[in-house]
C-alpha atoms as a PDB file:
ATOM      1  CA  UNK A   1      69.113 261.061  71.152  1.00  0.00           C
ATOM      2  CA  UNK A   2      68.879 264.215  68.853  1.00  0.00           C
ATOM      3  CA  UNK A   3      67.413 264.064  65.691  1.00  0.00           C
ATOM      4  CA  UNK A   4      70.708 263.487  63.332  1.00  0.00           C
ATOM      5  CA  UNK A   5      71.351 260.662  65.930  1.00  0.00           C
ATOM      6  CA  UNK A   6      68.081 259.380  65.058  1.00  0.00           C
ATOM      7  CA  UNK A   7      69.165 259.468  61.716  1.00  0.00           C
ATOM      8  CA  UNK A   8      72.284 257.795  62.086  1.00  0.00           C
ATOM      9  CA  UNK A   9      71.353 255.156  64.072  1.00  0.00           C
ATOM     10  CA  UNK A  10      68.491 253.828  61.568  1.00  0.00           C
ATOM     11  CA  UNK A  11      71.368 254.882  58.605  1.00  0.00           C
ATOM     12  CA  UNK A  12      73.332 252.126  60.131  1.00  0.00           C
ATOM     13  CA  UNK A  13      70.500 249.803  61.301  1.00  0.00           C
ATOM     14  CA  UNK A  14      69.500 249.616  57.269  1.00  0.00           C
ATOM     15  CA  UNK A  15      72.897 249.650  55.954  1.00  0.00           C
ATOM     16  CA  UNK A  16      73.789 246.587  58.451  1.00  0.00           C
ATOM     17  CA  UNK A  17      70.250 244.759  58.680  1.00  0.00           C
ATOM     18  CA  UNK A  18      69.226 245.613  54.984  1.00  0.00           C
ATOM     19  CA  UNK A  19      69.896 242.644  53.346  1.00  0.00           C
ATOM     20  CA  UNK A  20      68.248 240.389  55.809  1.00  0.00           C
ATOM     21  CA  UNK A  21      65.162 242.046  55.899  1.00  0.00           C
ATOM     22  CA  UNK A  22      65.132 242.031  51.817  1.00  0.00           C
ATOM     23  CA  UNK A  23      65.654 238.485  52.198  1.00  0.00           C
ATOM     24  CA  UNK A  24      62.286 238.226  54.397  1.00  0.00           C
ATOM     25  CA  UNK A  25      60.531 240.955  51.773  1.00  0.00           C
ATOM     26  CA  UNK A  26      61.768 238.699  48.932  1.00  0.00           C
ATOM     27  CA  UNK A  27      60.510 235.515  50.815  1.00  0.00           C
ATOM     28  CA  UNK A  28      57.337 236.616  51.086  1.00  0.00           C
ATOM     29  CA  UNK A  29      56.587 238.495  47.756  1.00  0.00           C
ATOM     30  CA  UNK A  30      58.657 235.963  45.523  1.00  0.00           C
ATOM     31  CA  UNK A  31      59.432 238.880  43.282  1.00  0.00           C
ATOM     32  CA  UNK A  32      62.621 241.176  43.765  1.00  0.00           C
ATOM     33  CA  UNK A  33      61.222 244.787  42.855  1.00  0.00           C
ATOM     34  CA  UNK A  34      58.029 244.230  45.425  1.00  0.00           C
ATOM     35  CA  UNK A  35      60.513 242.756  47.852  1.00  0.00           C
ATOM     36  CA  UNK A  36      62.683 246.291  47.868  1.00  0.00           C
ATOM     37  CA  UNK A  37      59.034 248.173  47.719  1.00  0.00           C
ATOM     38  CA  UNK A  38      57.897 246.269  50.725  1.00  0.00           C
ATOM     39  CA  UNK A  39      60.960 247.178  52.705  1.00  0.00           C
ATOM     40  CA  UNK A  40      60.600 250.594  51.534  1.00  0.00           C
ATOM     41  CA  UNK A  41      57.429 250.885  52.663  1.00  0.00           C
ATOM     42  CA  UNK A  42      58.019 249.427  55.887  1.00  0.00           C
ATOM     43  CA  UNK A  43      60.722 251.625  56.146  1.00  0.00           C
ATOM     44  CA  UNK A  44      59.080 254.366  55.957  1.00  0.00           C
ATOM     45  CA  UNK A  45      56.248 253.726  58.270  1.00  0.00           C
ATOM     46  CA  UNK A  46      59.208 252.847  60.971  1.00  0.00           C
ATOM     47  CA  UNK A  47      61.042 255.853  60.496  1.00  0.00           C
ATOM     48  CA  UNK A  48      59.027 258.566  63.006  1.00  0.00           C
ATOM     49  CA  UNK A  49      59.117 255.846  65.387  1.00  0.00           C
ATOM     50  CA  UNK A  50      62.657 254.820  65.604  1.00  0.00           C
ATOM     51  CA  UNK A  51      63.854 256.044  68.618  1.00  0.00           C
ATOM     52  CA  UNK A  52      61.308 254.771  70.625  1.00  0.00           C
ATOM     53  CA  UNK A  53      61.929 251.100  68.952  1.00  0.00           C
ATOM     54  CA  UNK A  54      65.579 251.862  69.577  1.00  0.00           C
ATOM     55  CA  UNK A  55      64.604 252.413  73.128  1.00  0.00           C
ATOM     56  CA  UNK A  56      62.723 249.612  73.441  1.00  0.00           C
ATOM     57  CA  UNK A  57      66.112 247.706  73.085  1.00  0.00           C
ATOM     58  CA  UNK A  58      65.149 244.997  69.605  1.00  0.00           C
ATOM     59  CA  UNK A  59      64.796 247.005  66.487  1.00  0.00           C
ATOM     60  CA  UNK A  60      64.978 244.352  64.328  1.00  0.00           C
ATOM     61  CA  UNK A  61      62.114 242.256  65.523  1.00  0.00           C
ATOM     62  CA  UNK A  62      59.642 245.043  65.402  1.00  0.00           C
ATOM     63  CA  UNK A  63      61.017 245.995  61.800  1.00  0.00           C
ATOM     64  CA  UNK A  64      60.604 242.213  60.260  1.00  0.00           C
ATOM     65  CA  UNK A  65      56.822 242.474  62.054  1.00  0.00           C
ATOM     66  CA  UNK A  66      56.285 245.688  60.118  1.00  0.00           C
ATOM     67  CA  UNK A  67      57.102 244.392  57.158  1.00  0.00           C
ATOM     68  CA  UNK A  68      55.068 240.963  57.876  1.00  0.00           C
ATOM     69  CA  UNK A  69      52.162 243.052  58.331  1.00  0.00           C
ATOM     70  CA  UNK A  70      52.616 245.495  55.331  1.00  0.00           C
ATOM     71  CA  UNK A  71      52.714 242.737  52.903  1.00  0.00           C
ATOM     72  CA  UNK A  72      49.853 240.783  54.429  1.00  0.00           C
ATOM     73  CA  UNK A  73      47.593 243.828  54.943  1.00  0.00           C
ATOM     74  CA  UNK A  74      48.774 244.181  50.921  1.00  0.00           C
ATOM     75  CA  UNK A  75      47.373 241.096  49.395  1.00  0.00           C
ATOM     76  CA  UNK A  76      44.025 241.515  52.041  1.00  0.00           C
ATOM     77  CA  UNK A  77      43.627 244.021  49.438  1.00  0.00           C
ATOM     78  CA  UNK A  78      44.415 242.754  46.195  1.00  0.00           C
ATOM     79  CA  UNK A  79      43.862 238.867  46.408  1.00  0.00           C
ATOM     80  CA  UNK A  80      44.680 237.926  43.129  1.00  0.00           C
ATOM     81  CA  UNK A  81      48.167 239.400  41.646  1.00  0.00           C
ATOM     82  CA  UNK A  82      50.450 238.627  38.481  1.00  0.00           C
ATOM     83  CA  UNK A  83      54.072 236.749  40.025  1.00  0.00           C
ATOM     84  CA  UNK A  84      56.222 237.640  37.439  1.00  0.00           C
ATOM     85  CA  UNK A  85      59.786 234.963  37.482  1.00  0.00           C
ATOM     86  CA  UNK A  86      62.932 236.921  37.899  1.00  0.00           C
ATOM     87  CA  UNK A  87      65.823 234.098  37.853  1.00  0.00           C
ATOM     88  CA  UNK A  88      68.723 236.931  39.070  1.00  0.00           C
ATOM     89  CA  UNK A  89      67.874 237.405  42.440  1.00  0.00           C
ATOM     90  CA  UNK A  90      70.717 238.775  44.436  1.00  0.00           C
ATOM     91  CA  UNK A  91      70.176 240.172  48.274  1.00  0.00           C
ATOM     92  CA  UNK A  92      72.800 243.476  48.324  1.00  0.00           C
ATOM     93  CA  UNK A  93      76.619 242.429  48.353  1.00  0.00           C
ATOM     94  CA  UNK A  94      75.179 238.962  49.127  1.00  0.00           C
ATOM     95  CA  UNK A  95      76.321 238.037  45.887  1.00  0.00           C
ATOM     96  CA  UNK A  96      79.883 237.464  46.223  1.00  0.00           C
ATOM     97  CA  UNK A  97      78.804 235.056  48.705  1.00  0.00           C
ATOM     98  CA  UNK A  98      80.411 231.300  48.174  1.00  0.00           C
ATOM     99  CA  UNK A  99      77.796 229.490  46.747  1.00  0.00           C
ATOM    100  CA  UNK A 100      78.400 225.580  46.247  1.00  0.00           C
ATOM    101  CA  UNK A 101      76.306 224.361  43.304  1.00  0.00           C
ATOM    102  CA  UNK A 102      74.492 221.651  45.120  1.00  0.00           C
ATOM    103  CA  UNK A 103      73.118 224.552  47.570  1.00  0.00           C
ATOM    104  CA  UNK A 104      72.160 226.702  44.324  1.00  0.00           C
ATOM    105  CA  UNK A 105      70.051 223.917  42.844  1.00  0.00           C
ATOM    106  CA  UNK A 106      68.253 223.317  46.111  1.00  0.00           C
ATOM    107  CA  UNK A 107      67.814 227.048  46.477  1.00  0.00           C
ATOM    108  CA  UNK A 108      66.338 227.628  42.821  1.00  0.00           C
ATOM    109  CA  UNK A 109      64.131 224.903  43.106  1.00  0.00           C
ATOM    110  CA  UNK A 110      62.603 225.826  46.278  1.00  0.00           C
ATOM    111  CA  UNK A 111      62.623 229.356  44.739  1.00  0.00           C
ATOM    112  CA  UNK A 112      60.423 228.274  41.502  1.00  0.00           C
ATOM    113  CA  UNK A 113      58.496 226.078  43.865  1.00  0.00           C
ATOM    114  CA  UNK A 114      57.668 229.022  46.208  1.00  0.00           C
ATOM    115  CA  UNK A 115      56.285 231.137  43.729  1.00  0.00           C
ATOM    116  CA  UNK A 116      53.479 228.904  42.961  1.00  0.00           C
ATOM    117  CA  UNK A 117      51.846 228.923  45.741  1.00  0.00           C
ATOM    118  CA  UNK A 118      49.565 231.442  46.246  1.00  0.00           C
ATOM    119  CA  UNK A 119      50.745 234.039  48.874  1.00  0.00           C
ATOM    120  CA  UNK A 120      48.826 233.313  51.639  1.00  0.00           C
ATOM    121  CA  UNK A 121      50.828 229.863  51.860  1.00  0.00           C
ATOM    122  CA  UNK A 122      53.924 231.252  51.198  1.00  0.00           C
ATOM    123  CA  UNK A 123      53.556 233.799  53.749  1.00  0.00           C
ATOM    124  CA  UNK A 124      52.407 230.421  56.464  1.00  0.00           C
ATOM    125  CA  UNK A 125      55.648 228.743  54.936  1.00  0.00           C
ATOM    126  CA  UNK A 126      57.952 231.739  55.719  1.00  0.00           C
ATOM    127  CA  UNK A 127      56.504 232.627  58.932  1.00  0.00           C
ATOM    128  CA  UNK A 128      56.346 229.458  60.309  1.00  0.00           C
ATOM    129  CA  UNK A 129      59.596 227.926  59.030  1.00  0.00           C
ATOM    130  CA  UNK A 130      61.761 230.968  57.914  1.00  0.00           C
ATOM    131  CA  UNK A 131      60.932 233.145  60.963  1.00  0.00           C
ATOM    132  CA  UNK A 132      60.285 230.340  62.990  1.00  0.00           C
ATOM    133  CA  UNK A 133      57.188 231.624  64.281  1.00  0.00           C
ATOM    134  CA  UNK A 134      54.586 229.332  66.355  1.00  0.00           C
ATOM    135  CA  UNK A 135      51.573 228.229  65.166  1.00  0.00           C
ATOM    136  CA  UNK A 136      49.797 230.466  67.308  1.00  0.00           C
ATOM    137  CA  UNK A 137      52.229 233.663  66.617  1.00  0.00           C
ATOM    138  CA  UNK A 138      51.885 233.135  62.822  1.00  0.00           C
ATOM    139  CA  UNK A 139      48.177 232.812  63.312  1.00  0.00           C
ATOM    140  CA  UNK A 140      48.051 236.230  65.183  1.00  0.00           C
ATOM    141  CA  UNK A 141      50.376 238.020  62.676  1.00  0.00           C
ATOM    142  CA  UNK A 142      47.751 236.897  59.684  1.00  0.00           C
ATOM    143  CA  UNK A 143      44.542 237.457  61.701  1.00  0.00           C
ATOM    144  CA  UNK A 144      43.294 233.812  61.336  1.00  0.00           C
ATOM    145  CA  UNK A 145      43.040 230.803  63.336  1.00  0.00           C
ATOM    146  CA  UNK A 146      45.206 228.199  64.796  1.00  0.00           C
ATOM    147  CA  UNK A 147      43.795 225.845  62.425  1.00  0.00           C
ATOM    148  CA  UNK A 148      44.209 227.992  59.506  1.00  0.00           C
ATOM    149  CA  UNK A 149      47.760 228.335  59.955  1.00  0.00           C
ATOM    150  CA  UNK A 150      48.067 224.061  60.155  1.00  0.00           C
ATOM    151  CA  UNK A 151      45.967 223.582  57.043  1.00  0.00           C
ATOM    152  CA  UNK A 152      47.196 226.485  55.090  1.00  0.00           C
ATOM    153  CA  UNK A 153      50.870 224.679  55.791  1.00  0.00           C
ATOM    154  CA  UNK A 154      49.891 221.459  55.473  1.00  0.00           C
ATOM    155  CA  UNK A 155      48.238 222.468  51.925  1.00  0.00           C
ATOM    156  CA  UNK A 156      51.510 224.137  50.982  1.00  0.00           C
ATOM    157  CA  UNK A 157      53.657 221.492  51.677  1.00  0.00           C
ATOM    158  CA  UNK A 158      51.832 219.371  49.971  1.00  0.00           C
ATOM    159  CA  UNK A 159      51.985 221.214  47.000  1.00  0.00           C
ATOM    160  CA  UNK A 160      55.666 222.091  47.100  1.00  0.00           C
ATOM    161  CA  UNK A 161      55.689 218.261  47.083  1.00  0.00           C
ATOM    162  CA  UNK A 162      53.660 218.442  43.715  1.00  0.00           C
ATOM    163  CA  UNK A 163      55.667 221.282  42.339  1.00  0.00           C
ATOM    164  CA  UNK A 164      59.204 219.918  43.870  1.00  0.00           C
ATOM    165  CA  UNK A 165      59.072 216.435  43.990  1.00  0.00           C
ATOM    166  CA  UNK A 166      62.893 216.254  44.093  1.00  0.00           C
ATOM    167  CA  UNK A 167      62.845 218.346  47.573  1.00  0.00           C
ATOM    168  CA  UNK A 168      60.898 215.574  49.156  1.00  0.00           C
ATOM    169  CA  UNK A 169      63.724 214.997  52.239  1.00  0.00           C
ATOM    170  CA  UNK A 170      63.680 218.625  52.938  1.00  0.00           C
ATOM    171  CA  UNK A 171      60.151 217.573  54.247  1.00  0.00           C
ATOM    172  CA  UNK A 172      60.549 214.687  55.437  1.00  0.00           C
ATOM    173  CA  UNK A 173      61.737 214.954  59.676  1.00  0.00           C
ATOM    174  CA  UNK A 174      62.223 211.531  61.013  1.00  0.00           C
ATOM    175  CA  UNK A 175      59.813 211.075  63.889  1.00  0.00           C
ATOM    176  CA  UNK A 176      61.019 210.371  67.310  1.00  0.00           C
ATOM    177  CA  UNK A 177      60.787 206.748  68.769  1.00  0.00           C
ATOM    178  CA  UNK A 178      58.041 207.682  70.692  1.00  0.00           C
ATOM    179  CA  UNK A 179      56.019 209.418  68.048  1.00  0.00           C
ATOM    180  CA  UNK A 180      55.939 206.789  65.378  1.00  0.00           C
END
């Protein structure tokens, strides 16, 4: 692969995967300018390596890691930091998206709820339910415990209860037979 093949290929890899990955950035940050910063800067630090990702066959994995770890090495370093509320969020050409009211409500609630809670929880919330990431893989990407990950979840659910009462079934999963 020559370098303007290089080029090409992570061209397309952005213009195609862009908005997903902003979604992740936006999930995590709560905030739409740090969101596009954080893929930026994720970005960036991908770039000299993409065609060995691209050879490793799953660009997109490694690329939502990066920015993972970018935005939690970011508030390692700056623990406390202003969350300023920006109601017009919109994800690229995501926008022209159908959008049934009901759905909008939901999503603007959890939304407000979301930013909140400090970002240590919200990153647990997103990589645990958002990228579906095990306990133990969550745990790894924030350099903590098992056991931080459950309480740091179980404290953030609790207070999207508080802050989102009206979200209550999204949190409530029937238990199996068994279980109960």
């Amino acid at each position: 692969m020559g370098q303007t093949d290089v080029g090409t290929s992570f061209e397309a890899f952005v213009g195609e995967r862009g908005p997903a990955l902003l979604r992740l950035a936006w999930l995590l940050c709560a905030d739409a300018d740090a969101a596009e910063d954080l893929v930026q800067e994720a970005l960036v630090k991908v770039l000299p390596r993409w065609r060995r990702i691209v050879a490793g066959g799953a660009p997109e994995p490694y690329v939502r890691s990066v920015i993972r770890t970018t935005f939690i090495d970011g508030w390692r370093r700056r623990r406390l930091r202003e969350v300023l509320v920006d109601d017009d969020v919109h994800f690229g050409d995501e926008r022209a998206a159908v959008d049934p009211a009901g759905d909008a409500a939901v999503r603007l609630t959890v939304q407000a709820a979301l930013m909140r809670l400090t970002a240590r929880q919200r990153a647990v919330l997103v990589l645990r339910f958002y990228e579906d990431l095990t306990e133990a893989a969550a745990a790894r990407e924030l350099g903590c415990s098992v056991s931080t990950v459950k309480s740091q979840t179980r404290h953030a659910i609790a207070r999207l209860r508080v802050l989102a009462p009206e979200l209550a079934d999204l949190f409530d999963h029937p238990q199996p037979e068994e279980v109960r």
